[in-house]
PDB file of N, CA and C in Angstrom:
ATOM      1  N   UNK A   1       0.828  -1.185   0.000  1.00  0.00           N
ATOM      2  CA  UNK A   1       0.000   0.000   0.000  1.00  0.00           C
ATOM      3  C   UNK A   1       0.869   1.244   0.000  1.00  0.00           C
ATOM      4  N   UNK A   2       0.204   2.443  -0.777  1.00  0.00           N
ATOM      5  CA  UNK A   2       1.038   3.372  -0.624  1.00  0.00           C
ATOM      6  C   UNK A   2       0.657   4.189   0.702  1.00  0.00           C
ATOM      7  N   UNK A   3       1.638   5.256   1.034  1.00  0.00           N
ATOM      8  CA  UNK A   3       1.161   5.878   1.943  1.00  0.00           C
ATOM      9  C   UNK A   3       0.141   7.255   1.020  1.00  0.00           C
ATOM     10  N   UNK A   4      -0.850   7.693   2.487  1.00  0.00           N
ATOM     11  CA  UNK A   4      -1.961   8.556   1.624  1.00  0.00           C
ATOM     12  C   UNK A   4      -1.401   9.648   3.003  1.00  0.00           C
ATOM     13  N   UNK A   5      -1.543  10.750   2.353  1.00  0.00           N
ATOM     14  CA  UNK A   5      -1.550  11.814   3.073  1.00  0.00           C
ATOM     15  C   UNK A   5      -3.085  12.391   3.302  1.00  0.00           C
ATOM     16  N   UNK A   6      -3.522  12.089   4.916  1.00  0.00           N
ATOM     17  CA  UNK A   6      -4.875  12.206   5.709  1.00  0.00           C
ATOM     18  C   UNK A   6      -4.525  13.970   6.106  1.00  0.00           C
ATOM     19  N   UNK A   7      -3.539  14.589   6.161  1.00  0.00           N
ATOM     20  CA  UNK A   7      -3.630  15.608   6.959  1.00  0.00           C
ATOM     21  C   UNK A   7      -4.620  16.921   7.052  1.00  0.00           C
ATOM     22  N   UNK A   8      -4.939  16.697   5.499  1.00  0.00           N
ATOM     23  CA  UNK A   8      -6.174  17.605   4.854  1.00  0.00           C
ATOM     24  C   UNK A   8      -7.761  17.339   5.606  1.00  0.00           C
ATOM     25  N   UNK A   9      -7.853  16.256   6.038  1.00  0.00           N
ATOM     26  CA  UNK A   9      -9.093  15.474   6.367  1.00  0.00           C
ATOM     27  C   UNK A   9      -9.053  15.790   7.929  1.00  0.00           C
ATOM     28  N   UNK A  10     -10.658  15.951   8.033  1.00  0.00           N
ATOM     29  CA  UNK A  10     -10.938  16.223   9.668  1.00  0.00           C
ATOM     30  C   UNK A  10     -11.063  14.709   9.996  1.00  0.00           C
ATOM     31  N   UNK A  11     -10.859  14.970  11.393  1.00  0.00           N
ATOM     32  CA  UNK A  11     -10.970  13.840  12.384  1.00  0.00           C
ATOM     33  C   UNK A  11     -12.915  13.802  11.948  1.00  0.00           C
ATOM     34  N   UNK A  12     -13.977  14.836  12.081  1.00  0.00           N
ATOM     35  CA  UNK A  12     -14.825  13.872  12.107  1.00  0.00           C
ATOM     36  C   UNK A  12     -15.261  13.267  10.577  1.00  0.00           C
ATOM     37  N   UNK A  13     -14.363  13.955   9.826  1.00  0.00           N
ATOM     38  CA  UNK A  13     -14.666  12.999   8.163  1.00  0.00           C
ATOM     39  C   UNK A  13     -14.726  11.850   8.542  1.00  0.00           C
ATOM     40  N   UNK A  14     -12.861  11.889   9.017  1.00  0.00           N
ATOM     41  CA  UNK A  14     -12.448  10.374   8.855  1.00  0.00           C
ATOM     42  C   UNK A  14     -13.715   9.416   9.843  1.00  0.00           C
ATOM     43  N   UNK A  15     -13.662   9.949  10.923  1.00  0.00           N
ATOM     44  CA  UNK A  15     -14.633   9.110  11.700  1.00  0.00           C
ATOM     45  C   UNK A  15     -16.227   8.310  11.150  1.00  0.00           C
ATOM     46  N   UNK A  16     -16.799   9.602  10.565  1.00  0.00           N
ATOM     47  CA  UNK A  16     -18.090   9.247   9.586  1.00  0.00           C
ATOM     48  C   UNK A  16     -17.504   8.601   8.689  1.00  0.00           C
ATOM     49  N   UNK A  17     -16.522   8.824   7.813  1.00  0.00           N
ATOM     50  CA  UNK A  17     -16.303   7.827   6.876  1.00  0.00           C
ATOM     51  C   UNK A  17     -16.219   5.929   7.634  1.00  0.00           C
ATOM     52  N   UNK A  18     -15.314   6.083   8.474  1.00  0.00           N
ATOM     53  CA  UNK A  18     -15.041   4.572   9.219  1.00  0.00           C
ATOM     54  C   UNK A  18     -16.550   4.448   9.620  1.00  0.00           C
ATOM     55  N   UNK A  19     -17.370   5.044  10.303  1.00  0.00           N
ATOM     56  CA  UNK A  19     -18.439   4.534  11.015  1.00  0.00           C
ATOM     57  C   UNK A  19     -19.757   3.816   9.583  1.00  0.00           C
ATOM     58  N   UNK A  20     -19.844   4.473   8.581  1.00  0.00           N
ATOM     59  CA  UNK A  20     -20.438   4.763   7.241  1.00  0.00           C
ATOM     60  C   UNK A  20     -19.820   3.487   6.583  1.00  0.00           C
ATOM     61  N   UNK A  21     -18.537   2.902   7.102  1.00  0.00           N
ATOM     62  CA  UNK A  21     -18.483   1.893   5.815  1.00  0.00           C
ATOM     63  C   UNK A  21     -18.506   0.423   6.872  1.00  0.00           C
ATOM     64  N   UNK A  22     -18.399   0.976   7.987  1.00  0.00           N
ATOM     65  CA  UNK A  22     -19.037  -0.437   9.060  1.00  0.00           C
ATOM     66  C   UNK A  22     -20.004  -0.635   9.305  1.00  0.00           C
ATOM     67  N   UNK A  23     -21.245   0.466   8.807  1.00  0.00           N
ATOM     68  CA  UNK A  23     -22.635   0.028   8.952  1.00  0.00           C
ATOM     69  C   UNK A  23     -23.607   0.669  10.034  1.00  0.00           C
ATOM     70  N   UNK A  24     -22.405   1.499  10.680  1.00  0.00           N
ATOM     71  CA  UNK A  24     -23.021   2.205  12.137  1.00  0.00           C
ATOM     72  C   UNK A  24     -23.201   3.534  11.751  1.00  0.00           C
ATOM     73  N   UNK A  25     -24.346   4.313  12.339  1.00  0.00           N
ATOM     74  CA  UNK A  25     -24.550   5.686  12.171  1.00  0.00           C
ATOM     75  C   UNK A  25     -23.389   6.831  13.106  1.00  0.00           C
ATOM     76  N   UNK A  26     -22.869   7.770  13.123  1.00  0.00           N
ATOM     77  CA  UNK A  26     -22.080   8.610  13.919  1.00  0.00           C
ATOM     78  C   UNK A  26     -22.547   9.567  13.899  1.00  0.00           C
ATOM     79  N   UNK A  27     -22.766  10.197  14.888  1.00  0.00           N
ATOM     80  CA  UNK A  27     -23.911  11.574  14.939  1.00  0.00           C
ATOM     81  C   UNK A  27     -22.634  13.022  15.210  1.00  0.00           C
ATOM     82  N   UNK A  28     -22.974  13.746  13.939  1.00  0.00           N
ATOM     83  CA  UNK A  28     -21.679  14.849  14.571  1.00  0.00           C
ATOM     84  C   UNK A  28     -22.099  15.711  15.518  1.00  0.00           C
ATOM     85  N   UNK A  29     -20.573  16.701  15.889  1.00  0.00           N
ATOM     86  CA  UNK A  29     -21.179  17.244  16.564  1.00  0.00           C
ATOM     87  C   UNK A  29     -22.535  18.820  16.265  1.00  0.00           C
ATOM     88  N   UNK A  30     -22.713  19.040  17.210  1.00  0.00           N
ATOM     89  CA  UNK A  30     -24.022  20.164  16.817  1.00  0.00           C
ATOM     90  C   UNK A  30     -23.203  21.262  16.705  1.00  0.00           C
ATOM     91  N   UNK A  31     -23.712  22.247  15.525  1.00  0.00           N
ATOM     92  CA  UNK A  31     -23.031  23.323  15.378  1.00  0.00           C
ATOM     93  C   UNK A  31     -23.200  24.589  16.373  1.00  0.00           C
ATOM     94  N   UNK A  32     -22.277  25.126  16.556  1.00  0.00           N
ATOM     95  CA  UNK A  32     -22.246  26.110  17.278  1.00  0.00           C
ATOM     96  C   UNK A  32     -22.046  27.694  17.232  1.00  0.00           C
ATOM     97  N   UNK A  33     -22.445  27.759  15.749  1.00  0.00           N
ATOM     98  CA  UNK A  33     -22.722  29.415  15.612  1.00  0.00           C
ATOM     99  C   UNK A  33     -22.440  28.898  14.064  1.00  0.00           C
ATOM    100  N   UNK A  34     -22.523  30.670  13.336  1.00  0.00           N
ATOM    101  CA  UNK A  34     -22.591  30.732  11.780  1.00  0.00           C
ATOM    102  C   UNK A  34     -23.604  30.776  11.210  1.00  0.00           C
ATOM    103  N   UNK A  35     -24.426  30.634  10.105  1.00  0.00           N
ATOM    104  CA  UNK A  35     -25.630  31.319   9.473  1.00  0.00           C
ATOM    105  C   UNK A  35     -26.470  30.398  10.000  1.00  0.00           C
ATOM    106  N   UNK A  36     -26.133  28.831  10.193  1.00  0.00           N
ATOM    107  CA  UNK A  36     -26.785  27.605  10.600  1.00  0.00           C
ATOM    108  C   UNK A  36     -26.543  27.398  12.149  1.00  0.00           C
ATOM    109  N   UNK A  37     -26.186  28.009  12.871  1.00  0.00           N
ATOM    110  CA  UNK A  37     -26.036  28.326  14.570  1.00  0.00           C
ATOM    111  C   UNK A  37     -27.216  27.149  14.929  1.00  0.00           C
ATOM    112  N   UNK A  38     -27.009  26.059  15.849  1.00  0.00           N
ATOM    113  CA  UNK A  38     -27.812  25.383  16.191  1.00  0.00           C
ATOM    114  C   UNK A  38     -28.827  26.368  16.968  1.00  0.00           C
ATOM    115  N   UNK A  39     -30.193  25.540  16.974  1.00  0.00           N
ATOM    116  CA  UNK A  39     -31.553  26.303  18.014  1.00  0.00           C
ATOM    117  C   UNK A  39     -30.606  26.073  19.627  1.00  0.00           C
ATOM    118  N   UNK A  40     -30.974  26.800  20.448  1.00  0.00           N
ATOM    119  CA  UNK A  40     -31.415  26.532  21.844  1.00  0.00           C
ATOM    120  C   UNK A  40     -32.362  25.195  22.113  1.00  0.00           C
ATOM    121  N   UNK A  41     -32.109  24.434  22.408  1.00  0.00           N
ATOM    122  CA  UNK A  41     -32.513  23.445  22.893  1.00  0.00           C
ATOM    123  C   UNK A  41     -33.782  23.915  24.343  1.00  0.00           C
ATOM    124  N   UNK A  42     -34.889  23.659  24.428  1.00  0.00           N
ATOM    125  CA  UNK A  42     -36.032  24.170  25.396  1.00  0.00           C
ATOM    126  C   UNK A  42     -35.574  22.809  26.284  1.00  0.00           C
ATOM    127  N   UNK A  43     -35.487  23.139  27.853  1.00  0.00           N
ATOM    128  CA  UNK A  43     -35.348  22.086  28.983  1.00  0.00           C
ATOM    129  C   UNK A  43     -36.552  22.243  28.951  1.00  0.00           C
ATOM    130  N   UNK A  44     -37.411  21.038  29.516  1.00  0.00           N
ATOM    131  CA  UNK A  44     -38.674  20.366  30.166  1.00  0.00           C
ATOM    132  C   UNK A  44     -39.678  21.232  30.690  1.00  0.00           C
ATOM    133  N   UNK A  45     -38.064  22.179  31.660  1.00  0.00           N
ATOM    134  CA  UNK A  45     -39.269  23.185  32.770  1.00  0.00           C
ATOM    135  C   UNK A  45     -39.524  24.303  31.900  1.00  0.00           C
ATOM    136  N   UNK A  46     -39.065  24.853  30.453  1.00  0.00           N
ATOM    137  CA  UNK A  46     -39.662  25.600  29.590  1.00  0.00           C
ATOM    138  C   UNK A  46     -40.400  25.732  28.740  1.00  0.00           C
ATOM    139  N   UNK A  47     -40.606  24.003  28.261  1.00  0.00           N
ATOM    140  CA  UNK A  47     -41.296  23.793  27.873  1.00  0.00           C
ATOM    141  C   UNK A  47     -42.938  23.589  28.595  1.00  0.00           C
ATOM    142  N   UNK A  48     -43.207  23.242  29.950  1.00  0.00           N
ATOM    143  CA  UNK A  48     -44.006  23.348  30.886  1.00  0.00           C
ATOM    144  C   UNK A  48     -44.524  24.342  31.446  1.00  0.00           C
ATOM    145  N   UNK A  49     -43.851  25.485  31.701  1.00  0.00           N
ATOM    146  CA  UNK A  49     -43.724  26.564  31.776  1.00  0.00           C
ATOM    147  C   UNK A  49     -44.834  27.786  30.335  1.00  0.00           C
ATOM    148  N   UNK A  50     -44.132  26.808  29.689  1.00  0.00           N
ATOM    149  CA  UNK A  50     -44.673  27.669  27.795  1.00  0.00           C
ATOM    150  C   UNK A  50     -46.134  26.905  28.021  1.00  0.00           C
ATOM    151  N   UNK A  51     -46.432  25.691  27.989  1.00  0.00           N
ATOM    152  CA  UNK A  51     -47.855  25.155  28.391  1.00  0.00           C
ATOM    153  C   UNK A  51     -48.693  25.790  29.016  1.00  0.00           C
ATOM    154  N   UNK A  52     -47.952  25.971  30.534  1.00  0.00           N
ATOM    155  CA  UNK A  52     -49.056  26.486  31.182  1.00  0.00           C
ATOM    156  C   UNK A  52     -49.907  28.069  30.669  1.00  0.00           C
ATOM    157  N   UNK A  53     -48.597  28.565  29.858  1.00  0.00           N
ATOM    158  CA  UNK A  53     -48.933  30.512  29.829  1.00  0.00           C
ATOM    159  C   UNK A  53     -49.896  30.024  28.497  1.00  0.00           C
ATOM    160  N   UNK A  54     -49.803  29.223  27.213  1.00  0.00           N
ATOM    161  CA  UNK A  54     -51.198  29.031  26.642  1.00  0.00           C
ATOM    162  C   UNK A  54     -52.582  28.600  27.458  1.00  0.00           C
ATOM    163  N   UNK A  55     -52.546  28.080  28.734  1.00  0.00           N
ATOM    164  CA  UNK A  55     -53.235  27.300  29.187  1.00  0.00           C
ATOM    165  C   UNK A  55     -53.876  28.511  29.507  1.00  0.00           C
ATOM    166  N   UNK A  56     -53.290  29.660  30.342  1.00  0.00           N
ATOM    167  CA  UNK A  56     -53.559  30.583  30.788  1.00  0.00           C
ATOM    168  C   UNK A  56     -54.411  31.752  29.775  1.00  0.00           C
ATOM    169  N   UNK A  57     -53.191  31.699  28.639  1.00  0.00           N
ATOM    170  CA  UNK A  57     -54.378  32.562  27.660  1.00  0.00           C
ATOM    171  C   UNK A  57     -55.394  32.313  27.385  1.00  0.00           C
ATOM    172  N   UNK A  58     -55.756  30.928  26.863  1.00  0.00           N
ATOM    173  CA  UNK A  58     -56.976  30.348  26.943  1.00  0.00           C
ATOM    174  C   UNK A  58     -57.692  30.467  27.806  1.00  0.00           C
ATOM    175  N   UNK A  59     -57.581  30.546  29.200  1.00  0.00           N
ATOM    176  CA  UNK A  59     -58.204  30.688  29.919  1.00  0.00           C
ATOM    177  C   UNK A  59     -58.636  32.333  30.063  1.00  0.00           C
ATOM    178  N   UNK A  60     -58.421  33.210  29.693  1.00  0.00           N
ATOM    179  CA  UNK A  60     -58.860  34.715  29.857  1.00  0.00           C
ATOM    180  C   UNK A  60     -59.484  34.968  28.293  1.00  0.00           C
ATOM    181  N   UNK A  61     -58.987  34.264  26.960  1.00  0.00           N
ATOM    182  CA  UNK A  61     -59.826  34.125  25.790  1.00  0.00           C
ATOM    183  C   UNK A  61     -61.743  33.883  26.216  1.00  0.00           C
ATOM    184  N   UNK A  62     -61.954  32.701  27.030  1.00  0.00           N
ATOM    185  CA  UNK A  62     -63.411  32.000  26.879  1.00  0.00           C
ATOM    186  C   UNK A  62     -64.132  32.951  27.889  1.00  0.00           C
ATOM    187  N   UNK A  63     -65.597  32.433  27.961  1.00  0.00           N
ATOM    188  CA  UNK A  63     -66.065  32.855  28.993  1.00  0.00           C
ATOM    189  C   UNK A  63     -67.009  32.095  29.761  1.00  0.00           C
ATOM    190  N   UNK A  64     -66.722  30.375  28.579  1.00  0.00           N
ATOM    191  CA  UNK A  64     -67.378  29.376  29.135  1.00  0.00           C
ATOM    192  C   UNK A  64     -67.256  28.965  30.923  1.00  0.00           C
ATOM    193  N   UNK A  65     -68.017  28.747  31.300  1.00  0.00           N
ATOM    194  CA  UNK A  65     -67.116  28.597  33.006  1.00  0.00           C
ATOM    195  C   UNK A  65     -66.553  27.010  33.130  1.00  0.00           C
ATOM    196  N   UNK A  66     -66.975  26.442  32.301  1.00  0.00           N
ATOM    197  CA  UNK A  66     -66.573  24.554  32.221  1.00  0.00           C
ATOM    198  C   UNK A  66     -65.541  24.832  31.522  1.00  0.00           C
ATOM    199  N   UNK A  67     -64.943  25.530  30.324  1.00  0.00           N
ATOM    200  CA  UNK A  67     -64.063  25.736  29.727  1.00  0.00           C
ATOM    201  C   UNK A  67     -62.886  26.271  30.684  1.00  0.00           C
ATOM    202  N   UNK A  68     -63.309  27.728  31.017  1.00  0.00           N
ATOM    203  CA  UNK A  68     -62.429  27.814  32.271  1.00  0.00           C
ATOM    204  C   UNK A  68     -61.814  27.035  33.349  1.00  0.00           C
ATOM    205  N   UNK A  69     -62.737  26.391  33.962  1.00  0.00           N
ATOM    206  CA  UNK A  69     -62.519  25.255  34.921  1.00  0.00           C
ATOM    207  C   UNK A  69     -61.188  24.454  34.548  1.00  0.00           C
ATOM    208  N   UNK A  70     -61.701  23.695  33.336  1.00  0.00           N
ATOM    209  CA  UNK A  70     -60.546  22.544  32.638  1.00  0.00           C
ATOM    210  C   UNK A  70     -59.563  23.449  32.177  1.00  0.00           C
ATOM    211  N   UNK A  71     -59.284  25.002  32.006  1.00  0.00           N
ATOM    212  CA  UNK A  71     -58.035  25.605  31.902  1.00  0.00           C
ATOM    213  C   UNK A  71     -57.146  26.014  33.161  1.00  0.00           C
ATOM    214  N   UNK A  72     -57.836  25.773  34.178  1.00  0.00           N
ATOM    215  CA  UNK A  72     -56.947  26.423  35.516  1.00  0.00           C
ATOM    216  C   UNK A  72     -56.489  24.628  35.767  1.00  0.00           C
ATOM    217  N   UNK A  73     -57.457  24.026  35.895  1.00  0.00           N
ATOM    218  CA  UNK A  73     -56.571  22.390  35.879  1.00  0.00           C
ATOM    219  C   UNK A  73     -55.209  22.402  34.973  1.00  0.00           C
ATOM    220  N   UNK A  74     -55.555  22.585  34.044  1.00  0.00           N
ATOM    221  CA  UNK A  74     -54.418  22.880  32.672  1.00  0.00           C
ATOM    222  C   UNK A  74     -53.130  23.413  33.152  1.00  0.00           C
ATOM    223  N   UNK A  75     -53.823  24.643  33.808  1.00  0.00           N
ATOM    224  CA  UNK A  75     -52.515  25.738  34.136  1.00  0.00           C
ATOM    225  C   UNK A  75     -51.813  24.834  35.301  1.00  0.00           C
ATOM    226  N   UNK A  76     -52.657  24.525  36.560  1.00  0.00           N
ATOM    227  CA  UNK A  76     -52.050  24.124  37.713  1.00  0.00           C
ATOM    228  C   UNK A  76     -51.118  22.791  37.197  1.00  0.00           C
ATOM    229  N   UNK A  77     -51.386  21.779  36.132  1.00  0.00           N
ATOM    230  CA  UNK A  77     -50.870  20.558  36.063  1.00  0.00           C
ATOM    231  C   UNK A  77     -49.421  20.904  35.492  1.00  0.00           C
ATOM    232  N   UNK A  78     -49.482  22.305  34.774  1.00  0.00           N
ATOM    233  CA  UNK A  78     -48.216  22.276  33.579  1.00  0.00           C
ATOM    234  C   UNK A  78     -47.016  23.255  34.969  1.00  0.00           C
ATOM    235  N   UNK A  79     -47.749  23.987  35.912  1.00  0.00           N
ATOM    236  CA  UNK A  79     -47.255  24.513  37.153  1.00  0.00           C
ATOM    237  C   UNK A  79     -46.220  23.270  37.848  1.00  0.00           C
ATOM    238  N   UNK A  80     -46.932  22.330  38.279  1.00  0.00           N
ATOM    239  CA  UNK A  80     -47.000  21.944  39.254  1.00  0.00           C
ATOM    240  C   UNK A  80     -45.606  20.666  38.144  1.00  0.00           C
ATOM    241  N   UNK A  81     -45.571  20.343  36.957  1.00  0.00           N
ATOM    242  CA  UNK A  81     -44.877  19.795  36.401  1.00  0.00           C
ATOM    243  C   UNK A  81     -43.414  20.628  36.293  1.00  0.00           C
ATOM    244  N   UNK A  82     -43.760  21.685  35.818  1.00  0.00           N
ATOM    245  CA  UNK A  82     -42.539  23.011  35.822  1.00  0.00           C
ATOM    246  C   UNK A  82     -41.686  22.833  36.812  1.00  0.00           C
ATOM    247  N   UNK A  83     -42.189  22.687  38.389  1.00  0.00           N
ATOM    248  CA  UNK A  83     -41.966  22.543  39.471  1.00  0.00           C
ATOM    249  C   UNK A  83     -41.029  21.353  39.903  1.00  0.00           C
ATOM    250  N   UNK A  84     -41.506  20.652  39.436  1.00  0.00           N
ATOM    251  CA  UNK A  84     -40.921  19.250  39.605  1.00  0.00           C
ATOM    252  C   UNK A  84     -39.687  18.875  38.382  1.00  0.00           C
ATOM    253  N   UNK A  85     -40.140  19.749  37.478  1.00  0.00           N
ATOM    254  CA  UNK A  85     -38.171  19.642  36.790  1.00  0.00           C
ATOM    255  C   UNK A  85     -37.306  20.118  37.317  1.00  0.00           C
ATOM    256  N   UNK A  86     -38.180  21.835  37.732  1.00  0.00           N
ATOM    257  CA  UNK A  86     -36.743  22.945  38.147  1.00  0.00           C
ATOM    258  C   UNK A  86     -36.298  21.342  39.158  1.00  0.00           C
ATOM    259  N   UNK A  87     -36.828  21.308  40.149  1.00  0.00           N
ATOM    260  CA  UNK A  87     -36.476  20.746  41.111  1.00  0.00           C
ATOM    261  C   UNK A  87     -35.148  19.457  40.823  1.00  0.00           C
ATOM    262  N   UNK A  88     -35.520  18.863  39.512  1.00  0.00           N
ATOM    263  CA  UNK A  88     -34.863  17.428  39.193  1.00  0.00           C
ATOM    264  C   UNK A  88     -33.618  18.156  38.394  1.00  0.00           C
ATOM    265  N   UNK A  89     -33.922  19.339  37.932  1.00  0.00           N
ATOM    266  CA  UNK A  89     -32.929  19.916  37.310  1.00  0.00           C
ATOM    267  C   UNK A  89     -32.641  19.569  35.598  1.00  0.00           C
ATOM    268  N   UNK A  90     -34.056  19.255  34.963  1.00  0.00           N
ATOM    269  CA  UNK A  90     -34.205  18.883  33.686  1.00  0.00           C
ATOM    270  C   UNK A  90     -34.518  20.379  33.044  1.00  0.00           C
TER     271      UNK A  90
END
């Protein structure tokens, strides 16, 4: 074999290439700024958090009172979940 000069080639080419011809997937890494800047990733308790404040709009939208009712349940469940991430730290 001859020798090949790799020096041009990133470590994660080479890696996807080896992982790609053994059959296994290799997940790169996530980008970290530039026109394609990965999203912010939402933790649990923001996403719970974001629940409850629709739960809430909805609830000042209607004027059904059964509608209302099942929106303060809404609000308190996505609360009371919020609560229990901060806490777990998700």
């Amino acid at each position: 074999m001859s020798p090949i000069d790799l020096s041009g080639v990133s470590t994660d080419d080479l890696l996807a290439e080896v992982a790609r011809r053994c059959g296994t997937a290799r997940r790169r890494q996530p980008a970290t700024g530039g026109a394609r800047g990965a999203a912010k990733k939402r933790t649990k308790q923001e996403w719970a958090l974001a629940m409850a404040e629709e739960a809430r709009q909805r609830y000042h939208d209607t004027t059904d009172p059964s509608v209302r009712a099942r929106e303060i349940q809404e609000i308190g469940k996505f609360e009371k979940l919020a609560a229990r991430y901060k806490a777990r730290g998700e």
